[in-house]
PDB file of N, CA and C in Angstrom:
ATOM      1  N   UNK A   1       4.013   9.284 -17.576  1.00  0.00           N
ATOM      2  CA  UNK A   1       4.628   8.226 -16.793  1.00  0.00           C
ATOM      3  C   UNK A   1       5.041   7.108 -17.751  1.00  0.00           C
ATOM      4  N   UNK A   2       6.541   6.848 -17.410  1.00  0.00           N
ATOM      5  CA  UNK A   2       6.853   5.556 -18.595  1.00  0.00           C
ATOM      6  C   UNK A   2       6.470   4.268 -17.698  1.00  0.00           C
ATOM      7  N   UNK A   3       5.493   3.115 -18.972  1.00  0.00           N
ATOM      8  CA  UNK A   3       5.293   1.948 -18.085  1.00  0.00           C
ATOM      9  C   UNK A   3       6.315   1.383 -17.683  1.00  0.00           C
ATOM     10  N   UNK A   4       7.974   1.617 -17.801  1.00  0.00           N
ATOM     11  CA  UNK A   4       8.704   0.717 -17.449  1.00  0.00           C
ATOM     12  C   UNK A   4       8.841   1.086 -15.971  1.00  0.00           C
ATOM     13  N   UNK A   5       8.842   2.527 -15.453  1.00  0.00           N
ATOM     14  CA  UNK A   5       9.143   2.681 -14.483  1.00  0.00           C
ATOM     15  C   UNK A   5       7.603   2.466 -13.311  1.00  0.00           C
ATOM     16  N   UNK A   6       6.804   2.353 -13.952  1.00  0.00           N
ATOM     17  CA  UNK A   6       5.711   1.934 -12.981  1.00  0.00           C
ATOM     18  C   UNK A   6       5.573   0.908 -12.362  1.00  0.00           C
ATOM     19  N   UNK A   7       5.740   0.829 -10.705  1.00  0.00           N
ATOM     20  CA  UNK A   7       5.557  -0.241  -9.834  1.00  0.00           C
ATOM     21  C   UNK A   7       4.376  -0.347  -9.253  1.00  0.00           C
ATOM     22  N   UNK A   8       3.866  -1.768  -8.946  1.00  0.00           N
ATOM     23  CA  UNK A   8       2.187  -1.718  -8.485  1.00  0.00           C
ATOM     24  C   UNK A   8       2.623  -2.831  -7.585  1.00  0.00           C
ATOM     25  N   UNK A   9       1.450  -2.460  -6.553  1.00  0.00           N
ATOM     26  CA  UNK A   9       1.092  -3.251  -4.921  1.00  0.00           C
ATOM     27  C   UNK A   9      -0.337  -3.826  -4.952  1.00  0.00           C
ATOM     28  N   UNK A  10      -0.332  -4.849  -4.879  1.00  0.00           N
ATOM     29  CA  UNK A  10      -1.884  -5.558  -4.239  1.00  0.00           C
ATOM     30  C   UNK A  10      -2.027  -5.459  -3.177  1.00  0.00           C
ATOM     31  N   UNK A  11      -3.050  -6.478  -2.628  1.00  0.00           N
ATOM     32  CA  UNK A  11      -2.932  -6.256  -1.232  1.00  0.00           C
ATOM     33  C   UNK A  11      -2.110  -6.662  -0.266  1.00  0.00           C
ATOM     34  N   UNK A  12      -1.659  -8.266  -0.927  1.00  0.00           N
ATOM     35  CA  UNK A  12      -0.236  -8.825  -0.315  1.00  0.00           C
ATOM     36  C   UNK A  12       0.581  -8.538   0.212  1.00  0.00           C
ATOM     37  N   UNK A  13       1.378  -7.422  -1.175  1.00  0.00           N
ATOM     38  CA  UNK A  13       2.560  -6.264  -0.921  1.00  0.00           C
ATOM     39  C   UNK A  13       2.601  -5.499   0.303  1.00  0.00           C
ATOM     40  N   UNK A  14       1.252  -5.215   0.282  1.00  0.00           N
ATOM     41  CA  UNK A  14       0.981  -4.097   1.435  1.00  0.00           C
ATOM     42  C   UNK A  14       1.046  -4.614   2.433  1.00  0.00           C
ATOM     43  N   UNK A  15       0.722  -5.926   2.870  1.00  0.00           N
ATOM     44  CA  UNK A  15       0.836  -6.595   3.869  1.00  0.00           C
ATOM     45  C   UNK A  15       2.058  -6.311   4.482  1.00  0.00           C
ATOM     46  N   UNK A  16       3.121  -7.148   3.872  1.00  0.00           N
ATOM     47  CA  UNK A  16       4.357  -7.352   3.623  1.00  0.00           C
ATOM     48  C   UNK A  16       4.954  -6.084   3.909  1.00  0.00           C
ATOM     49  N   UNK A  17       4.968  -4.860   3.375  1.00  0.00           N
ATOM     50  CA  UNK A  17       5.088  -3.903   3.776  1.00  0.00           C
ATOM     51  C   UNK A  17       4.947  -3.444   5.019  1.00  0.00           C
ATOM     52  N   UNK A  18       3.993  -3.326   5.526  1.00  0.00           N
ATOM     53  CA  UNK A  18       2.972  -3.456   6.925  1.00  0.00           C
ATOM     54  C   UNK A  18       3.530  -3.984   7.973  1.00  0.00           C
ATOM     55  N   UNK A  19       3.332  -5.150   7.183  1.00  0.00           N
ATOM     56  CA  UNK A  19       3.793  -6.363   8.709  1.00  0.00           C
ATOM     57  C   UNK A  19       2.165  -6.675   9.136  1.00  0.00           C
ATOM     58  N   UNK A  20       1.705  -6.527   8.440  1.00  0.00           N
ATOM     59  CA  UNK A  20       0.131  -6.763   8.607  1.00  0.00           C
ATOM     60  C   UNK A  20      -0.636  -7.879   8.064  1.00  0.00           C
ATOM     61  N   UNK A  21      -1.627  -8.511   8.250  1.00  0.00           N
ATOM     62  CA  UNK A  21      -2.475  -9.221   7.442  1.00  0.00           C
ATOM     63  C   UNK A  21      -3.326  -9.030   6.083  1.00  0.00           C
ATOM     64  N   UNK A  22      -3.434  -9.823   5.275  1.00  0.00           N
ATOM     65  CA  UNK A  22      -4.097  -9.089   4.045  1.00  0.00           C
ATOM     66  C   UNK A  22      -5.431  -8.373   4.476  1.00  0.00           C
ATOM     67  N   UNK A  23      -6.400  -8.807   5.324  1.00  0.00           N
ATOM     68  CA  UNK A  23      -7.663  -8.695   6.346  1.00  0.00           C
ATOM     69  C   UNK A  23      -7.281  -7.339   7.360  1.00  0.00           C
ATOM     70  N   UNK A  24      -6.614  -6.912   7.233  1.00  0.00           N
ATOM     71  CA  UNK A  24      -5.852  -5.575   7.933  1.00  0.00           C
ATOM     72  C   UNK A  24      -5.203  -4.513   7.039  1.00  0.00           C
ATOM     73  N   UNK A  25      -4.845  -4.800   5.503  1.00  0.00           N
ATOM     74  CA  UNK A  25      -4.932  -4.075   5.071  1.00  0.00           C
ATOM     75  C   UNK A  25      -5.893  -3.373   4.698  1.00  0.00           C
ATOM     76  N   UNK A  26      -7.113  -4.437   4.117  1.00  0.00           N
ATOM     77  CA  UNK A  26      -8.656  -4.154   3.457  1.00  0.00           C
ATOM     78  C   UNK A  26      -8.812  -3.526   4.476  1.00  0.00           C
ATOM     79  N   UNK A  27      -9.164  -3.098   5.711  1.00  0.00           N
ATOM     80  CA  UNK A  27      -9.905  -2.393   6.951  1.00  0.00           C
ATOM     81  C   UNK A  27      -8.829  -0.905   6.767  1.00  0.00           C
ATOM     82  N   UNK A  28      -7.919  -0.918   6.219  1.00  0.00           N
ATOM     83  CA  UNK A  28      -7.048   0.140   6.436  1.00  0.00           C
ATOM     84  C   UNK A  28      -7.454   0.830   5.279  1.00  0.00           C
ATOM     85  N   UNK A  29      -7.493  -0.118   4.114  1.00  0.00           N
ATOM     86  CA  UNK A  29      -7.474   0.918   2.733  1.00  0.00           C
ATOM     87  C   UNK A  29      -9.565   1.133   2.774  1.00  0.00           C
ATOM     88  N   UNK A  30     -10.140   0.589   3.608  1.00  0.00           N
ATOM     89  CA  UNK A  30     -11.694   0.940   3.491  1.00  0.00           C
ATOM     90  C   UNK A  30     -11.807   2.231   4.492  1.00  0.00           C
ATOM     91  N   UNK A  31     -10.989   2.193   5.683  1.00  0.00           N
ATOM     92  CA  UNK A  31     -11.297   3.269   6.359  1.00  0.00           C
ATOM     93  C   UNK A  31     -11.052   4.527   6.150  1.00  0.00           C
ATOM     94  N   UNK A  32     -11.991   5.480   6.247  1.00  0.00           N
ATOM     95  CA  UNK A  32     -12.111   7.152   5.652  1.00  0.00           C
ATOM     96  C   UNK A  32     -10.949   7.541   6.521  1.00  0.00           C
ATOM     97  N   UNK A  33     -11.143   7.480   7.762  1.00  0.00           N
ATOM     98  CA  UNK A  33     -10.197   8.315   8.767  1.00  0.00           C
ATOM     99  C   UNK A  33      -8.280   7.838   8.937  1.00  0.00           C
ATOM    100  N   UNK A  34      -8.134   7.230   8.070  1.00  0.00           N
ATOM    101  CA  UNK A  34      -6.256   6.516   7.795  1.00  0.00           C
ATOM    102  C   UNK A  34      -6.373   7.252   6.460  1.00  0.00           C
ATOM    103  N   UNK A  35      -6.977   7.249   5.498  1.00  0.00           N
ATOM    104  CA  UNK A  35      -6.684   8.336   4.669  1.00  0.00           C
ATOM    105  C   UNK A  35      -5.970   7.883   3.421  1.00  0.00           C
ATOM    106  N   UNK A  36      -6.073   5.946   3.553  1.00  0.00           N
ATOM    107  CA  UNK A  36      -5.396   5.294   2.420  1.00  0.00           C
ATOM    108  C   UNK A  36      -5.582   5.641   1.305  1.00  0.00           C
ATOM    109  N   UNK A  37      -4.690   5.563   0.389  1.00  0.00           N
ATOM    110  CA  UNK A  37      -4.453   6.652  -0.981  1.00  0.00           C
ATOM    111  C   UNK A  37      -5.946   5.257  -1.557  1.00  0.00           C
ATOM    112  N   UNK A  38      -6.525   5.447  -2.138  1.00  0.00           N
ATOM    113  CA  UNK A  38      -7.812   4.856  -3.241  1.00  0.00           C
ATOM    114  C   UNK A  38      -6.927   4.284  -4.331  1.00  0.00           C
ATOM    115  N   UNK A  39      -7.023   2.894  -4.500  1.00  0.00           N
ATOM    116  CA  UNK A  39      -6.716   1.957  -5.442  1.00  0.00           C
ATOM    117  C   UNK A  39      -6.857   2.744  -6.890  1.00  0.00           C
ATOM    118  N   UNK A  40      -5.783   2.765  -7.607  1.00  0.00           N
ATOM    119  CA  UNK A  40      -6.089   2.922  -9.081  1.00  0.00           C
ATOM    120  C   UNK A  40      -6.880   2.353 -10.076  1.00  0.00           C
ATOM    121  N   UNK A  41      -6.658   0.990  -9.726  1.00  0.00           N
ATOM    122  CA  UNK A  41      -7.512  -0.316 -10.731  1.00  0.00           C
ATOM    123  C   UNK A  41      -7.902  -1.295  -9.597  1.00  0.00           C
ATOM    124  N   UNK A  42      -9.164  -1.883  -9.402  1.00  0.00           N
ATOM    125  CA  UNK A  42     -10.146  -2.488  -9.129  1.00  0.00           C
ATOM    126  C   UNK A  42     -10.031  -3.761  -9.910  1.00  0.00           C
ATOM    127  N   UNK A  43      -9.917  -5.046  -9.852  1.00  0.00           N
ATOM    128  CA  UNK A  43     -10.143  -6.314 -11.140  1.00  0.00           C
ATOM    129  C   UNK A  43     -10.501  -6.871  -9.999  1.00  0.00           C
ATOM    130  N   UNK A  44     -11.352  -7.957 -10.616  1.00  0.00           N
ATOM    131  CA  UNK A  44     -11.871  -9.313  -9.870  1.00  0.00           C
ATOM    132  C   UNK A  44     -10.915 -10.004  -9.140  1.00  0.00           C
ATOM    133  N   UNK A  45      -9.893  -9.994  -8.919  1.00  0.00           N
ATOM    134  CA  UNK A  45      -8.256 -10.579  -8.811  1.00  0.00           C
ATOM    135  C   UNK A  45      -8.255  -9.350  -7.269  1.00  0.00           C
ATOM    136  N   UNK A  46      -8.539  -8.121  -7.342  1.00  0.00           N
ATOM    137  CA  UNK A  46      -8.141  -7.610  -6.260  1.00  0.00           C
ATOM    138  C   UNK A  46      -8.073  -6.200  -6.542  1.00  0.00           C
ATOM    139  N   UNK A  47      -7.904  -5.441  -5.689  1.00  0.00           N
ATOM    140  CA  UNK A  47      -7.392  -3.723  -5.670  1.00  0.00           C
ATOM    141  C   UNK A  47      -6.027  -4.018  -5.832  1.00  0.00           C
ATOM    142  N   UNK A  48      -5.582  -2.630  -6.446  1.00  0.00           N
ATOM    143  CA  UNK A  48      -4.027  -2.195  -7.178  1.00  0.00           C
ATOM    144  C   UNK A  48      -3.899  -0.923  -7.039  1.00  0.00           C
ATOM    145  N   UNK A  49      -2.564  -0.596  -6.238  1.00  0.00           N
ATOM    146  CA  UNK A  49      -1.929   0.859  -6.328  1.00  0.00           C
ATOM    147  C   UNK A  49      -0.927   0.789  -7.061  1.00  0.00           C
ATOM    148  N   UNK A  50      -0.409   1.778  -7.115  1.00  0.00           N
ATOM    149  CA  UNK A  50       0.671   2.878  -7.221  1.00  0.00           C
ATOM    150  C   UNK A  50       1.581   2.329  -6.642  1.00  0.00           C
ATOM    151  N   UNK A  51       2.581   1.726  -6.445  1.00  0.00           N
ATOM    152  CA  UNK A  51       3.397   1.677  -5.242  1.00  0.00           C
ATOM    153  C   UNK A  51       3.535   3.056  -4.600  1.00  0.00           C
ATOM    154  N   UNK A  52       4.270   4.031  -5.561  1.00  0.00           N
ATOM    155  CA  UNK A  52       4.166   5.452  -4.907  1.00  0.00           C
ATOM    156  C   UNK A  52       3.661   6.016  -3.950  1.00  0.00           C
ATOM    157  N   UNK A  53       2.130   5.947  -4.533  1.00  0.00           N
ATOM    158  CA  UNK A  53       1.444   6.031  -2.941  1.00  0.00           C
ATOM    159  C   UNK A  53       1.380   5.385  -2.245  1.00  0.00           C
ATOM    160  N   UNK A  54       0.833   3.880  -2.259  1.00  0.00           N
ATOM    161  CA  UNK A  54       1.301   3.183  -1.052  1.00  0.00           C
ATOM    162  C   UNK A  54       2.665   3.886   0.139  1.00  0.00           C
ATOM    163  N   UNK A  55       3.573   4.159  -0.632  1.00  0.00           N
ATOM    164  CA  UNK A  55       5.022   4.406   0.236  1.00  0.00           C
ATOM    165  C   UNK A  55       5.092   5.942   0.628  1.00  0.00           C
ATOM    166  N   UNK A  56       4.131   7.158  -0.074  1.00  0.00           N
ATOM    167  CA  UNK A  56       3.829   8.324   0.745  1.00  0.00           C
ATOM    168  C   UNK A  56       3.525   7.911   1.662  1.00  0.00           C
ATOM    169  N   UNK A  57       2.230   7.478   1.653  1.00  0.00           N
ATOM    170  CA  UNK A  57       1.010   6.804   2.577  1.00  0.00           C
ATOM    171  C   UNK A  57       2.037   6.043   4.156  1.00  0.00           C
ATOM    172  N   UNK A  58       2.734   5.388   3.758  1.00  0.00           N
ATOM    173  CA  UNK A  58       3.771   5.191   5.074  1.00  0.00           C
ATOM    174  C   UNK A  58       4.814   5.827   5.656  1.00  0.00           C
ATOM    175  N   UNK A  59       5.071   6.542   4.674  1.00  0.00           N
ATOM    176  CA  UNK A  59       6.277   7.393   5.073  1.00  0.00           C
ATOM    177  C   UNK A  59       5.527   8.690   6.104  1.00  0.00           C
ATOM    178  N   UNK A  60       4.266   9.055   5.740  1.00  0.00           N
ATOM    179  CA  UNK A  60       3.823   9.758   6.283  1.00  0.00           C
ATOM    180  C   UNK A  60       2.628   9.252   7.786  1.00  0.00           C
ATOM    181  N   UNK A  61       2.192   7.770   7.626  1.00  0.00           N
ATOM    182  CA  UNK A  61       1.624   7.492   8.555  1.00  0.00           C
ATOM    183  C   UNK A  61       2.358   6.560   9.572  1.00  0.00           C
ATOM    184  N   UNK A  62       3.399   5.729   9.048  1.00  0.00           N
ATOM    185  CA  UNK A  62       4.116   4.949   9.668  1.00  0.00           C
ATOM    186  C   UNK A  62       5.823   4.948   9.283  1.00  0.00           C
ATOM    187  N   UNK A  63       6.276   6.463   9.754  1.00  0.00           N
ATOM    188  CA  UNK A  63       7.671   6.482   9.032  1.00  0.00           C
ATOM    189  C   UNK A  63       8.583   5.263   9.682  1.00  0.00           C
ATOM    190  N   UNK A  64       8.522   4.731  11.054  1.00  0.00           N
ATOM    191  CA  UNK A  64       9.286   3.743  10.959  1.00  0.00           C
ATOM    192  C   UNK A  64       9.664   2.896   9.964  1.00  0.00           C
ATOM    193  N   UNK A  65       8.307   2.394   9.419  1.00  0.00           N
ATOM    194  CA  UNK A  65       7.945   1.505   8.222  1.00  0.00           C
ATOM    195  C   UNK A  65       8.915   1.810   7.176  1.00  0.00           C
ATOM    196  N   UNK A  66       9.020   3.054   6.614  1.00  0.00           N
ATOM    197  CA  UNK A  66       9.376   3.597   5.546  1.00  0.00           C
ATOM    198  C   UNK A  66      10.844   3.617   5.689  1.00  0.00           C
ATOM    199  N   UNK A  67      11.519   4.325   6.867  1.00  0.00           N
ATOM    200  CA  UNK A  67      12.977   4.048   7.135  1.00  0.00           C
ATOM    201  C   UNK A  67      13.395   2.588   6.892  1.00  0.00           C
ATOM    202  N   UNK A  68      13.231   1.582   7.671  1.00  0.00           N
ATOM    203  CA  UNK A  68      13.479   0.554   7.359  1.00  0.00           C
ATOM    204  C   UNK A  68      12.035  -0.940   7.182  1.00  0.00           C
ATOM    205  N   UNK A  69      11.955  -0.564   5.487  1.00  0.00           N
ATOM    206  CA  UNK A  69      10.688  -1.452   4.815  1.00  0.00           C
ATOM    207  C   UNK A  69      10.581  -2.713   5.176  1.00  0.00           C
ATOM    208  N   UNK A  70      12.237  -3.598   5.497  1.00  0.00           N
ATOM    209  CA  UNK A  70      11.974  -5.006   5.624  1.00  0.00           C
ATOM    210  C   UNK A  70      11.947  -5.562   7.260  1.00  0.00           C
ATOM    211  N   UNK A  71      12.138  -4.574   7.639  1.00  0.00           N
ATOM    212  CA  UNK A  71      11.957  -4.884   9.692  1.00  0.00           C
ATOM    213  C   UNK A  71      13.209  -5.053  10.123  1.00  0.00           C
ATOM    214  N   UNK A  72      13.859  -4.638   9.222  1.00  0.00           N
ATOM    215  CA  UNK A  72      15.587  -4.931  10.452  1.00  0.00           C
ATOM    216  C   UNK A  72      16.642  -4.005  10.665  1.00  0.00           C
TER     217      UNK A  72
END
């Protein structure tokens, strides 16, 4: 993987993504049964994905989401 092309999501992103609260993502990415892809890197600052997965992860649980990312 080249670092240039690597994109990363906190929890914010995901929000934003979502349409959710940061407090609604954490319950999403803790729960076993949603099946949230597991953070790559962990820092004191917060959990970090992949964007990648993050955007399987919706395309496959919330394809609305994924068709159109910004709500319109």
């Amino acid at each position: 993987m080249d670092l240039d092309d690597v994109r990363l999501m906190g929890t914010a992103e995901i929000a934003r993504a979502l349409g959710v609260t940061a407090a609604r993502v954490s319950q999403i990415a803790d729960s076993r049964k949603l099946a949230f892809p597991a953070p790559r890197w962990e820092l004191k600052a917060g959990r970090i994905w992949l964007a990648q997965d993050v955007e399987a992860w919706i395309a496959e649980h919330r394809p609305a989401l994924a068709e159109d990312p910004e709500g319109e």
